[in-house]
Protein backbone atom coordinates (compact mmCIF):
# COMPACT_ATOMS: atom_id res chain seq x y z
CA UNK A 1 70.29 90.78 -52.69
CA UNK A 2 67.95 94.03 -53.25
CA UNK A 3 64.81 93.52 -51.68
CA UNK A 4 62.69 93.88 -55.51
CA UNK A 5 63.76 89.77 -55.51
CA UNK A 6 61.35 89.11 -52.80
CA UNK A 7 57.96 90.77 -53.87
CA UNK A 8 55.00 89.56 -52.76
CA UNK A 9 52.68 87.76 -54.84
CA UNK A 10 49.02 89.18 -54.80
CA UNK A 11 47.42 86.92 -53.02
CA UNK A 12 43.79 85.47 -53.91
CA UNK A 13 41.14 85.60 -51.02
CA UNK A 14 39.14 82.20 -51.55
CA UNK A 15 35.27 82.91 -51.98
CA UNK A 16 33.64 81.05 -49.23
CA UNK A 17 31.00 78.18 -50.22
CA UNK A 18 28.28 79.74 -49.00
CA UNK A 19 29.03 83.40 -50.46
CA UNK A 20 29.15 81.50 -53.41
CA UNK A 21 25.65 80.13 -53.20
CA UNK A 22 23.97 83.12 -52.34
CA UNK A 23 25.46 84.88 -54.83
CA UNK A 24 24.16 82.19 -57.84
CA UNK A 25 20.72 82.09 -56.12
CA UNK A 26 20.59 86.01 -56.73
CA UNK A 27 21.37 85.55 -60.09
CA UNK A 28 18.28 82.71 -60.05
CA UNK A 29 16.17 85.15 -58.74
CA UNK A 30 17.34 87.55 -61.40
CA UNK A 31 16.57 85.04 -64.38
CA UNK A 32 13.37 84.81 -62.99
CA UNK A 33 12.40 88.29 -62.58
CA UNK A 34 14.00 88.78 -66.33
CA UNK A 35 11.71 86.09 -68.01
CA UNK A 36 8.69 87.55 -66.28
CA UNK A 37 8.97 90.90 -67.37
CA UNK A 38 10.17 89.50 -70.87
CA UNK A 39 6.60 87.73 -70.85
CA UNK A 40 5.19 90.74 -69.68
CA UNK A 41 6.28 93.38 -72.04
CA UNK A 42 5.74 90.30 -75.37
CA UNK A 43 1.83 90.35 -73.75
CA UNK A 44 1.49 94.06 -73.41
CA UNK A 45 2.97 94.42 -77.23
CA UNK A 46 0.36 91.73 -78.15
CA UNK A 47 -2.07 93.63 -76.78
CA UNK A 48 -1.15 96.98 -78.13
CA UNK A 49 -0.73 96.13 -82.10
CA UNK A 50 -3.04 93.22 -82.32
CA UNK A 51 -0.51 90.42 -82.73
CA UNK A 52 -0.24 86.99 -81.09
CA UNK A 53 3.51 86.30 -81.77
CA UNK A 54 5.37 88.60 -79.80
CA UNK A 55 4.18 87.48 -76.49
CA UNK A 56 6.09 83.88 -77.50
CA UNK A 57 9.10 85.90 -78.88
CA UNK A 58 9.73 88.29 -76.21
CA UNK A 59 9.97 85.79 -73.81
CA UNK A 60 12.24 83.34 -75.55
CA UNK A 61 14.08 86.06 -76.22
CA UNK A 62 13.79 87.07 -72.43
CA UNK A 63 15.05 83.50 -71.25
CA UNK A 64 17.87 83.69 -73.89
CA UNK A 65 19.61 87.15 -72.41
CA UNK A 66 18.42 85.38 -68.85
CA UNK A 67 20.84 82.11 -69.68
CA UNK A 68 23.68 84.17 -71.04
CA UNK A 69 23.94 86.98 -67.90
CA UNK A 70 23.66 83.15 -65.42
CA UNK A 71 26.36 81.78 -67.21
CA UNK A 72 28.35 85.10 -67.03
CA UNK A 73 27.81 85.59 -63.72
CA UNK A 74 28.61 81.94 -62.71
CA UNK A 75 31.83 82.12 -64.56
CA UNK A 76 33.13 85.50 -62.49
CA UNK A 77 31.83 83.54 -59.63
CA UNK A 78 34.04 81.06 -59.78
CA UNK A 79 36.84 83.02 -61.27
């Protein structure tokens, strides 16, 4: 037998519970911070043409890209 029969798998390291958690409670925090400054820059807009709409559509807009980068980064979490 050559030795190419017996190569060695790559083996996974398995994420530890808690690095787990602390990694999806950055990504919380990130949400967060994303929303607020979503609100923020729909106010400031409001404020600079006159408006009252965009504060309300930045920041659905805001938690929208917020949800999809949390799901993204909960799915190469637990990848």
């Amino acid at each position: 037998m050559t030795k190419n029969n017996f190569q060695k798998q790559p083996h996974k390291k398995a994420k530890k519970p808690l690095h787990k958690a602390l990694q999806l409670s950055g990504a919380g925090l990130q949400m967060g911070a994303t929303i607020y400054l979503g609100y923020l820059l729909g106010k400031w807009l409001d404020a600079k043409f006159q408006t009252t709409y965009l504060e309300q559509s930045i920041t659905l807009l805001a938690v929208f890209l917020a949800m999809y980068s949390l799901i993204k980064q909960a799915q190469k979490i637990n990848d």
